[in-house]
Every structure is written in C-alpha cells, then in structure tokens.
PDB file of N, CA and C in Angstrom:
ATOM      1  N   UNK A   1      78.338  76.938  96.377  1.00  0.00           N
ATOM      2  CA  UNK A   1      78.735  78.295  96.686  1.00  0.00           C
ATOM      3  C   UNK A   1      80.029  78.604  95.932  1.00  0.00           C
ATOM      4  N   UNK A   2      79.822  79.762  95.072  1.00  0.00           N
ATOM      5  CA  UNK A   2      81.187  80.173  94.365  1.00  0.00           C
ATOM      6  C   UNK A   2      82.135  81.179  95.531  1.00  0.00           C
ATOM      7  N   UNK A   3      83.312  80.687  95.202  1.00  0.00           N
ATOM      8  CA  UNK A   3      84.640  81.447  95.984  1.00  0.00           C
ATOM      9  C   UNK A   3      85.265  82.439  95.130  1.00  0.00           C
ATOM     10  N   UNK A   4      85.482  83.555  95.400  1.00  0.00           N
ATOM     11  CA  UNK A   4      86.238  83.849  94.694  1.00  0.00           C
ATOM     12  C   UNK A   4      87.802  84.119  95.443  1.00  0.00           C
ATOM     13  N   UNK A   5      88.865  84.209  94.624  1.00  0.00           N
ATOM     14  CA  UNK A   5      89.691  84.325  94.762  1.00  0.00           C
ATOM     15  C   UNK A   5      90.718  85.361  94.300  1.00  0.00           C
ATOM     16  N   UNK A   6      91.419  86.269  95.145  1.00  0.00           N
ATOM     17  CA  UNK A   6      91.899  87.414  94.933  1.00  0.00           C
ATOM     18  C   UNK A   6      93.353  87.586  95.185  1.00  0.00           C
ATOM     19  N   UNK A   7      94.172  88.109  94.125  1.00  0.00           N
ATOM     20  CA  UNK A   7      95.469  87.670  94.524  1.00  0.00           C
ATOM     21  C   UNK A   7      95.588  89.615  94.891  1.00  0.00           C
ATOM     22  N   UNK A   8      96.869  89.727  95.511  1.00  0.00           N
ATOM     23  CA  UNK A   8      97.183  91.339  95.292  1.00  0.00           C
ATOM     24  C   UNK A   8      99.164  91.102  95.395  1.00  0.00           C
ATOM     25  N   UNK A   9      99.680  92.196  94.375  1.00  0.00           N
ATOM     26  CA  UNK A   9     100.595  92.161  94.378  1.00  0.00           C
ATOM     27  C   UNK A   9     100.856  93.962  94.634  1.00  0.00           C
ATOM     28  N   UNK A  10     102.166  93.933  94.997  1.00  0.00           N
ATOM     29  CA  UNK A  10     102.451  95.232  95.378  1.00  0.00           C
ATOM     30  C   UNK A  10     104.048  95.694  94.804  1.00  0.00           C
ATOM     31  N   UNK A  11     104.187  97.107  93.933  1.00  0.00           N
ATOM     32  CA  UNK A  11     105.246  96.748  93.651  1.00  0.00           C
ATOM     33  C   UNK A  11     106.483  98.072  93.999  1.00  0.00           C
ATOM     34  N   UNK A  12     105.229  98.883  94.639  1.00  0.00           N
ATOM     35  CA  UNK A  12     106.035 100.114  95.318  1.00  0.00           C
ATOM     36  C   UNK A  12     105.185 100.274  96.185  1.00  0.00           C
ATOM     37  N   UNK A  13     105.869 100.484  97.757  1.00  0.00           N
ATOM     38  CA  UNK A  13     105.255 101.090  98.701  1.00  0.00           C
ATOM     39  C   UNK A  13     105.604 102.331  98.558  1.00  0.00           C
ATOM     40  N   UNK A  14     105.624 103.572  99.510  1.00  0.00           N
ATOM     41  CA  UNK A  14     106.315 104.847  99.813  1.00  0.00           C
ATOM     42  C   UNK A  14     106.002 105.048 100.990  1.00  0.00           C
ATOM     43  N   UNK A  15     106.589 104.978 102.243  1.00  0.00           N
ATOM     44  CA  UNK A  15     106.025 104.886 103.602  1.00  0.00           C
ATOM     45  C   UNK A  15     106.991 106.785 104.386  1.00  0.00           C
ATOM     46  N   UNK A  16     106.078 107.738 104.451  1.00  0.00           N
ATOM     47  CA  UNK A  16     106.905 108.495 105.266  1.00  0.00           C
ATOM     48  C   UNK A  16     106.189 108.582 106.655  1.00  0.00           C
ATOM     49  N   UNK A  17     107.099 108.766 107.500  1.00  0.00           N
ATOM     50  CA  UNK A  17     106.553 108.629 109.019  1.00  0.00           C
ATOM     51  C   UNK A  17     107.666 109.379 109.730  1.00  0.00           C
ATOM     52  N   UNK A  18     107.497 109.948 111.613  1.00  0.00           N
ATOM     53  CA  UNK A  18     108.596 109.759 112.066  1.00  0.00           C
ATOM     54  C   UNK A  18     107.902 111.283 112.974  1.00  0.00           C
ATOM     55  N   UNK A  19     108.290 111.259 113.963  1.00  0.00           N
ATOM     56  CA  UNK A  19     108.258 112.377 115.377  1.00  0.00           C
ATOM     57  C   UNK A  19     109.180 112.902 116.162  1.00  0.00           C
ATOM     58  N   UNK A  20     109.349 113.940 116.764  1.00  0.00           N
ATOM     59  CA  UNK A  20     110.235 114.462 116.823  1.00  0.00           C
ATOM     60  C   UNK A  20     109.637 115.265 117.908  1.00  0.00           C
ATOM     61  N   UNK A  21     110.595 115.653 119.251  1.00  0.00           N
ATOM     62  CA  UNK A  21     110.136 117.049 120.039  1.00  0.00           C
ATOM     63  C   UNK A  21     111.018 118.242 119.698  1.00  0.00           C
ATOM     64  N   UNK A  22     110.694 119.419 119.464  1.00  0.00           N
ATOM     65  CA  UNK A  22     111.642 120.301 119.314  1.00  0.00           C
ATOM     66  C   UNK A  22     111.996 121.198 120.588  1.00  0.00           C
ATOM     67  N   UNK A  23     112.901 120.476 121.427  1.00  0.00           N
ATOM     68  CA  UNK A  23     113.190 120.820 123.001  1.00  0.00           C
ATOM     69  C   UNK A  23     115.017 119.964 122.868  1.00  0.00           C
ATOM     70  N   UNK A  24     116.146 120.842 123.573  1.00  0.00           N
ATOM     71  CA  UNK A  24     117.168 120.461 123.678  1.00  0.00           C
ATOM     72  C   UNK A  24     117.354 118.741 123.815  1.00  0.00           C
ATOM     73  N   UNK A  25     118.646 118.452 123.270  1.00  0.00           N
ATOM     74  CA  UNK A  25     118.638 117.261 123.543  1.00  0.00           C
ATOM     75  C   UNK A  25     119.192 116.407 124.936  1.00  0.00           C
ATOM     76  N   UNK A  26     119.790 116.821 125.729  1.00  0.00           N
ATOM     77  CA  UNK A  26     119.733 116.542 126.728  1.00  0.00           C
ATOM     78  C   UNK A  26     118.728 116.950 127.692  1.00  0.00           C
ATOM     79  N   UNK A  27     117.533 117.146 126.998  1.00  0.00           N
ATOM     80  CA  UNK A  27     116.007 117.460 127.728  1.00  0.00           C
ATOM     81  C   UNK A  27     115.257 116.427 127.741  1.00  0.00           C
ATOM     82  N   UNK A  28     115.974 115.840 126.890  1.00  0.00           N
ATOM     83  CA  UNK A  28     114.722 115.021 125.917  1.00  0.00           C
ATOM     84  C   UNK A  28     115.038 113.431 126.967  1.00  0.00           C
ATOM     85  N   UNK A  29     114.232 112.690 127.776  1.00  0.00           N
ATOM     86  CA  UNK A  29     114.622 111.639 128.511  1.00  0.00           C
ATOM     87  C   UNK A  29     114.555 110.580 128.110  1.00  0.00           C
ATOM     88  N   UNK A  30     114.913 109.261 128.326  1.00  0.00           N
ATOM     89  CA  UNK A  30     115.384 107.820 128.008  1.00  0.00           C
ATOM     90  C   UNK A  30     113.770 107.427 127.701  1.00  0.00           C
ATOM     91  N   UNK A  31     112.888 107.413 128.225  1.00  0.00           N
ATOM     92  CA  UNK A  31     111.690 107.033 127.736  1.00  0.00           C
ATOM     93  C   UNK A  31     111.379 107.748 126.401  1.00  0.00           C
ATOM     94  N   UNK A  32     111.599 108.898 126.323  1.00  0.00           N
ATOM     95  CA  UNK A  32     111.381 109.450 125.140  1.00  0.00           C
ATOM     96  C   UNK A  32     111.797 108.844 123.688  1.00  0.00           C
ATOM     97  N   UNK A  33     113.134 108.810 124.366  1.00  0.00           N
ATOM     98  CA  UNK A  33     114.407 108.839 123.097  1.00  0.00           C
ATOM     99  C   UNK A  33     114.051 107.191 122.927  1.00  0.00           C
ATOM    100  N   UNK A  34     113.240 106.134 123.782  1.00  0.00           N
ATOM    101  CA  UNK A  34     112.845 104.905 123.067  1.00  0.00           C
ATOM    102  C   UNK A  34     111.756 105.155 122.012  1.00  0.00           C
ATOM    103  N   UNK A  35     110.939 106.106 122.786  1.00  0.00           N
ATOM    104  CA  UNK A  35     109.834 105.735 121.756  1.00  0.00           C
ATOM    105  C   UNK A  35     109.735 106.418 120.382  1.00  0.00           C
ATOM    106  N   UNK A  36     110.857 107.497 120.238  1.00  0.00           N
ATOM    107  CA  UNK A  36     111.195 108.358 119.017  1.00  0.00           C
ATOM    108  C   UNK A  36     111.822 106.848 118.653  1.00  0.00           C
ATOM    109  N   UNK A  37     112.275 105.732 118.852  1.00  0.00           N
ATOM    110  CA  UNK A  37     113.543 105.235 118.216  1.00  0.00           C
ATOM    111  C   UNK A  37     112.374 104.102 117.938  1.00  0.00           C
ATOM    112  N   UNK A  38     111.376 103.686 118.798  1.00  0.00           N
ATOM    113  CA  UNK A  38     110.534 102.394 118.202  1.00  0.00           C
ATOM    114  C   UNK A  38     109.544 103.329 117.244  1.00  0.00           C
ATOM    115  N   UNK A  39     108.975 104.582 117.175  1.00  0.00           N
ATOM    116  CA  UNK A  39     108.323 105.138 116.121  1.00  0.00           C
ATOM    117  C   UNK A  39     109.130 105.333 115.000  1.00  0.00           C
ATOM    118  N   UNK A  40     110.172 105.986 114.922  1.00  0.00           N
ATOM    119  CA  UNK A  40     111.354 106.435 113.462  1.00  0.00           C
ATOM    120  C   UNK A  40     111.870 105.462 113.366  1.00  0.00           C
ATOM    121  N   UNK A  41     112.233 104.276 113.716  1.00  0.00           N
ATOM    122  CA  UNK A  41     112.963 103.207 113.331  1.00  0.00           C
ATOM    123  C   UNK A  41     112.542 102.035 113.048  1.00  0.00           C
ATOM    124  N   UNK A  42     111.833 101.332 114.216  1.00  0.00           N
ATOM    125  CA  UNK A  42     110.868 100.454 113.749  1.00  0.00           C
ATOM    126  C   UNK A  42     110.070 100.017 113.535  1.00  0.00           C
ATOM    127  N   UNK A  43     108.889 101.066 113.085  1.00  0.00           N
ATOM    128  CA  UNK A  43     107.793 100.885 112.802  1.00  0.00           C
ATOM    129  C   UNK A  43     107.841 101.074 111.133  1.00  0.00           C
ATOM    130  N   UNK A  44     109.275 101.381 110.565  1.00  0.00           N
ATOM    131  CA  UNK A  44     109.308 101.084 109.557  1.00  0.00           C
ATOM    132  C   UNK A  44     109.811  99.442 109.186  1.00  0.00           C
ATOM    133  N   UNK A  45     110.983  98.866 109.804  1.00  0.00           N
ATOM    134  CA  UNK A  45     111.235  97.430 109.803  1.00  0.00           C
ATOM    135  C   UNK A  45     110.111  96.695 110.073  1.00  0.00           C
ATOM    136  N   UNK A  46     108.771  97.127 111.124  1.00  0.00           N
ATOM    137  CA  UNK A  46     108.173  96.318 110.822  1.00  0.00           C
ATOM    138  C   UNK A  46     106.753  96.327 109.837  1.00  0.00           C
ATOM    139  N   UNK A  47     106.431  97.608 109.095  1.00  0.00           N
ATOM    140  CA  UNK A  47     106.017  97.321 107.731  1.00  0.00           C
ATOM    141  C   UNK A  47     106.714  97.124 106.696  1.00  0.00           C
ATOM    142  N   UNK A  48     107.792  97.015 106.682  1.00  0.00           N
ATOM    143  CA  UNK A  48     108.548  96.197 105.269  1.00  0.00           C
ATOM    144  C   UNK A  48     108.173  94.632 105.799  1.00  0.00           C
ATOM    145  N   UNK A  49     108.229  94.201 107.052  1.00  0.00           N
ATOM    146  CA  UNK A  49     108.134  92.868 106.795  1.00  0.00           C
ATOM    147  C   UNK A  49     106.856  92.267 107.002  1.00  0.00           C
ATOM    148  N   UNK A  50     105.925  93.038 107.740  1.00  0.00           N
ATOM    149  CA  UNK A  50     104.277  92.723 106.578  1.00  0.00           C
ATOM    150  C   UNK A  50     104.357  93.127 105.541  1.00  0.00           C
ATOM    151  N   UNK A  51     104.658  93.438 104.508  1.00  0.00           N
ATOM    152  CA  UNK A  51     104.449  93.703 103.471  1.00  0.00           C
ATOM    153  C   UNK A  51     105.079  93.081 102.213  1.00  0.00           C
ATOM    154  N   UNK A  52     106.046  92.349 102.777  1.00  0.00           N
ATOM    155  CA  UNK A  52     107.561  91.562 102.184  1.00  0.00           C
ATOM    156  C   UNK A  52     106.715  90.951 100.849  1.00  0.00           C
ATOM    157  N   UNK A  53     105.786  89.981 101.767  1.00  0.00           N
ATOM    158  CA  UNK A  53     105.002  88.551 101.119  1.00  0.00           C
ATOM    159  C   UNK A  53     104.038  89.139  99.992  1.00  0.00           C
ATOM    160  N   UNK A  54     103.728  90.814  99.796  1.00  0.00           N
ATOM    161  CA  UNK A  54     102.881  90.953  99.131  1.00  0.00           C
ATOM    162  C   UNK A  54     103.692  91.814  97.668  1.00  0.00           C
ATOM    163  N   UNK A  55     104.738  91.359  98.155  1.00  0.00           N
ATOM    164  CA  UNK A  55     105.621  92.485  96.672  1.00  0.00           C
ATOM    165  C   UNK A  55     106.055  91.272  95.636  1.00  0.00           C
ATOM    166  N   UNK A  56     105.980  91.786  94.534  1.00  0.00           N
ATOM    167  CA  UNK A  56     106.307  91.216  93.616  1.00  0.00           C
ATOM    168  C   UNK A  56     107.605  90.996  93.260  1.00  0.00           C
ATOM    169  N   UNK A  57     108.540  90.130  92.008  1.00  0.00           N
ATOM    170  CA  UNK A  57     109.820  90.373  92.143  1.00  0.00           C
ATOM    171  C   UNK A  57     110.494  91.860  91.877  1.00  0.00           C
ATOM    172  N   UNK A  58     111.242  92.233  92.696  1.00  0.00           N
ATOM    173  CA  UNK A  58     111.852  93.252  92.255  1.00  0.00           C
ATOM    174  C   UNK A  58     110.863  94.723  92.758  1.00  0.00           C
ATOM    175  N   UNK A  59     109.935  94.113  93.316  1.00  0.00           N
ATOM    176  CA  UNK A  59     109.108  95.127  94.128  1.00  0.00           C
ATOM    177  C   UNK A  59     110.059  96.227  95.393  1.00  0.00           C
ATOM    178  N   UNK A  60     109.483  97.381  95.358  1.00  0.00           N
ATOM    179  CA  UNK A  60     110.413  98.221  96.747  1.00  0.00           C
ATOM    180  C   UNK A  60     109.532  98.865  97.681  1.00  0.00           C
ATOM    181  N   UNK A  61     110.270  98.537  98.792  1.00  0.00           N
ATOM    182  CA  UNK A  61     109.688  99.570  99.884  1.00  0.00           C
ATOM    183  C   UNK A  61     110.799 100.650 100.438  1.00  0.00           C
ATOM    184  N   UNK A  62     110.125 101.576 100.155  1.00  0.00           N
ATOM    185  CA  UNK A  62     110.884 103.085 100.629  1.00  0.00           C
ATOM    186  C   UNK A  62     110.572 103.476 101.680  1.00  0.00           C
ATOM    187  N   UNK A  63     111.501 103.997 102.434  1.00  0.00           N
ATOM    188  CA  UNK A  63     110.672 104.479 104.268  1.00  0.00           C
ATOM    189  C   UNK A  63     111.468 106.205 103.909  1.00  0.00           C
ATOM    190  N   UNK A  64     110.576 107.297 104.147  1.00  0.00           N
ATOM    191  CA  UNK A  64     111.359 108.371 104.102  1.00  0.00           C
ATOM    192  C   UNK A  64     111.008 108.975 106.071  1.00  0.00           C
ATOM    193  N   UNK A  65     112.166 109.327 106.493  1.00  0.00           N
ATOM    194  CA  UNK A  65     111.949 109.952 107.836  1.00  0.00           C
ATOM    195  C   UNK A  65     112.291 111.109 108.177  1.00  0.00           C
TER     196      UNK A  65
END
C-alpha cells in the first residue's frame, strides 16, 4: 500500500474576528464583558498557537479586531 505524504506550510494567516453589544457600558454585565474578552482576545491567542507549528520561517499571523 502506497502512503502518501503531505507537508503544508503556511506563511500568512489574516484572522479578523471580534463582537461587540452596542448598549452603554455600564449595561453591559460581568458575564458579558468575559465572553467579549474570551471571543476578542482569546480566541485569537489561541489560533496563533494552533497554527504556530504550521508557519514557515518568518511566517505571520495577523489578528485584526
């Protein structure tokens, strides 16, 4: 049985993401203001670091929010 084998390199991501309510900010409650902060914040830290292993040297990942 033949295998094949597939490499992939990556050498620009461009990731834009990010949510927002448009309601005062002292409206806006502690559950909220986590999950605006785990959606806009780290759901970009954590696709840069799946993605780390697949960039080449000098490869970039951009997060725009």
């Amino acid at each position: 049985m033949l295998f094949l084998s597939v490499s992939i390199s990556l050498m620009y991501i461009l990731n834009e993401y990010g949510i927002f309510s448009p309601k005062p900010i002292f409206e806006i409650s502690d559950d909220e203001w986590l999950n605006y902060f785990n959606i806009n914040v780290l759901s970009g830290i954590r696709l840069a670091r799946s993605y780390t292993a697949l960039r080449v040297d000098g490869g970039v990942i951009q997060s725009i929010l």
